[in-house]
C-alpha atoms as a PDB file:
ATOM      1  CA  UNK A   1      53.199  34.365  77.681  1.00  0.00           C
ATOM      2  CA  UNK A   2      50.871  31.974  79.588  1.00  0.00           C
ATOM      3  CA  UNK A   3      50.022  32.432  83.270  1.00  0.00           C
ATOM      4  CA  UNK A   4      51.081  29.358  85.455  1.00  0.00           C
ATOM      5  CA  UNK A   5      49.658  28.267  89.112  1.00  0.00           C
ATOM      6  CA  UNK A   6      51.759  28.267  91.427  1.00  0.00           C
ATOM      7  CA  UNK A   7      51.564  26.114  94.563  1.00  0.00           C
ATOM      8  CA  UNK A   8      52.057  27.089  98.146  1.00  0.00           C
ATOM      9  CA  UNK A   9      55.421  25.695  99.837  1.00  0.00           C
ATOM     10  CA  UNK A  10      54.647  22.859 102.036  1.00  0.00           C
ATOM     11  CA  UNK A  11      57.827  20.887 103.651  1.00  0.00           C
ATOM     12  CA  UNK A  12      58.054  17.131 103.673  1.00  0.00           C
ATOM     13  CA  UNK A  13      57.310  15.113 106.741  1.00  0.00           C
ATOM     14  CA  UNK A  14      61.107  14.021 106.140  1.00  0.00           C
ATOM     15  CA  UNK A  15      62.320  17.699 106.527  1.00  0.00           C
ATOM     16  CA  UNK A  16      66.375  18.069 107.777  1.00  0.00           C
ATOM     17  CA  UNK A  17      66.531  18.551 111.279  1.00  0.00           C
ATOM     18  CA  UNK A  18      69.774  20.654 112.681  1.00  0.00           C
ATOM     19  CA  UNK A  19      70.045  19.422 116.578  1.00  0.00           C
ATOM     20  CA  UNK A  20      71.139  22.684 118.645  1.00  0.00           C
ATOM     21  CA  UNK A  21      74.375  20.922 119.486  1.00  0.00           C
ATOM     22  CA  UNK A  22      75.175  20.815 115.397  1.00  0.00           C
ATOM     23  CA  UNK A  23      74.551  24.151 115.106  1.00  0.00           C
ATOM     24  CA  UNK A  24      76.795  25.000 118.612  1.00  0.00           C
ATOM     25  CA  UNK A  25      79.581  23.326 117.088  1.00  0.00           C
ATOM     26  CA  UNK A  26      79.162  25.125 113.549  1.00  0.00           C
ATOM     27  CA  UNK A  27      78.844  28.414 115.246  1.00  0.00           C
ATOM     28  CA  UNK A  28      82.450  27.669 116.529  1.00  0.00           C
ATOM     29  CA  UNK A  29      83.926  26.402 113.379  1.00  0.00           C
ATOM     30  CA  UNK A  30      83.096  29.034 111.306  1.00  0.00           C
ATOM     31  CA  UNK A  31      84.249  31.455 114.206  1.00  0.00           C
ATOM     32  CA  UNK A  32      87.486  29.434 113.522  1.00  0.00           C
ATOM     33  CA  UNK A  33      87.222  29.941 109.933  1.00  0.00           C
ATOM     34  CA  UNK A  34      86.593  33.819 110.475  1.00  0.00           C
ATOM     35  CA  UNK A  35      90.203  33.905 112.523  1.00  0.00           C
ATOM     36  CA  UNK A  36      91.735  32.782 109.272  1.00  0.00           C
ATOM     37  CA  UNK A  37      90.364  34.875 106.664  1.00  0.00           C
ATOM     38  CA  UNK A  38      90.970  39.190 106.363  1.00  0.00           C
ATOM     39  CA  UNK A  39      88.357  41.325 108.271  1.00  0.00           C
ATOM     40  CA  UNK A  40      87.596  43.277 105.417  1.00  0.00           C
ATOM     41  CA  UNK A  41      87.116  40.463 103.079  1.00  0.00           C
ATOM     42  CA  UNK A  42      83.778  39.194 101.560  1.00  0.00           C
ATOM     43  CA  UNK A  43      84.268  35.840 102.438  1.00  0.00           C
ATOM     44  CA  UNK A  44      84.776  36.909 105.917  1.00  0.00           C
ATOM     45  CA  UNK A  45      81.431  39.105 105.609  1.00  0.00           C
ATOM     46  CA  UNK A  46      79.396  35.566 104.344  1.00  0.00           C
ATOM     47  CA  UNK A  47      80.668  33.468 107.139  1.00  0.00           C
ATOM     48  CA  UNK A  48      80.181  36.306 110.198  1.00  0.00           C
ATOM     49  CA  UNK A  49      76.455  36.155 108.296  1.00  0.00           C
ATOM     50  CA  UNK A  50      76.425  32.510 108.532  1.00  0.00           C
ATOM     51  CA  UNK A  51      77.744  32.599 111.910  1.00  0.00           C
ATOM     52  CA  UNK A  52      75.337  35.129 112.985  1.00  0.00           C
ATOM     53  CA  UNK A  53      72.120  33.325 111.282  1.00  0.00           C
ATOM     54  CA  UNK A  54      73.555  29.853 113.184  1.00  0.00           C
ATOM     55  CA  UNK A  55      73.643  31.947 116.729  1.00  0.00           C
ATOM     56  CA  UNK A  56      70.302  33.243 116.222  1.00  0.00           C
ATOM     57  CA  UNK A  57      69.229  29.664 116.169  1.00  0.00           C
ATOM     58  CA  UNK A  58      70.599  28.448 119.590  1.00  0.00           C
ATOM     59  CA  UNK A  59      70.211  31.799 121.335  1.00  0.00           C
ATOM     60  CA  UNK A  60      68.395  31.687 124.592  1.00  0.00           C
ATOM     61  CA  UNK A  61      67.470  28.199 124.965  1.00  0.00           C
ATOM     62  CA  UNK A  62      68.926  26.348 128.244  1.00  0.00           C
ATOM     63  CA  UNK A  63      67.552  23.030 126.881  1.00  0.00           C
ATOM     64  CA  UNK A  64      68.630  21.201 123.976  1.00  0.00           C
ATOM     65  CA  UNK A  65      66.472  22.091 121.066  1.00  0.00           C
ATOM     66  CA  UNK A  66      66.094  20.566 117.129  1.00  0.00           C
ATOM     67  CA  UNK A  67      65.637  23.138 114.715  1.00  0.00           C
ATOM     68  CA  UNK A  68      63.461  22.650 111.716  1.00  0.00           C
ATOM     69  CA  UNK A  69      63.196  24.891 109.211  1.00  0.00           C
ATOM     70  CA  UNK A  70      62.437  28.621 110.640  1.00  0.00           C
ATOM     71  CA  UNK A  71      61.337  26.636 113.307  1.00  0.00           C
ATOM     72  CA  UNK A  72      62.800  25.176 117.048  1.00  0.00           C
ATOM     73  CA  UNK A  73      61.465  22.669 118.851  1.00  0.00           C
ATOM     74  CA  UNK A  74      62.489  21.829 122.527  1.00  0.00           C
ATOM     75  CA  UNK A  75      63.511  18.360 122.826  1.00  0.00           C
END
């Protein structure tokens, strides 16, 4: 077994951005999606997740905001 280096993550200078609108309206679709499916069902579990990581993103921030990565920027 041979040892390999491994390289620190670095993200492109052409990362995705997610505007805080994007994620607004995704937060509401899957909300929509979550109406449809059983309460006790996994898929339900994965999209309240989803839902939940999405609202984390937009929580608390009058002003519009991109989010990159773990990161938001105010626009």
């Amino acid at each position: 077994m041979t040892a390999t280096a491994t390289r620190p993550h670095t993200s492109s200078p052409s990362a995705p951005a997610i505007d805080a609108g994007e994620a607004i309206w995704a937060v509401r679709e899957l909300s929509r999606l979550i109406g449809q499916t059983p309460a006790d069902s996994a898929v339900a579990l994965v999209l309240r997740h989803a839902r939940r990581e999405l609202a984390s993103l937009t929580s608390g921030h009058d002003a519009p905001a991109t989010v990159v990565g773990p990161f938001r920027i105010a626009a």
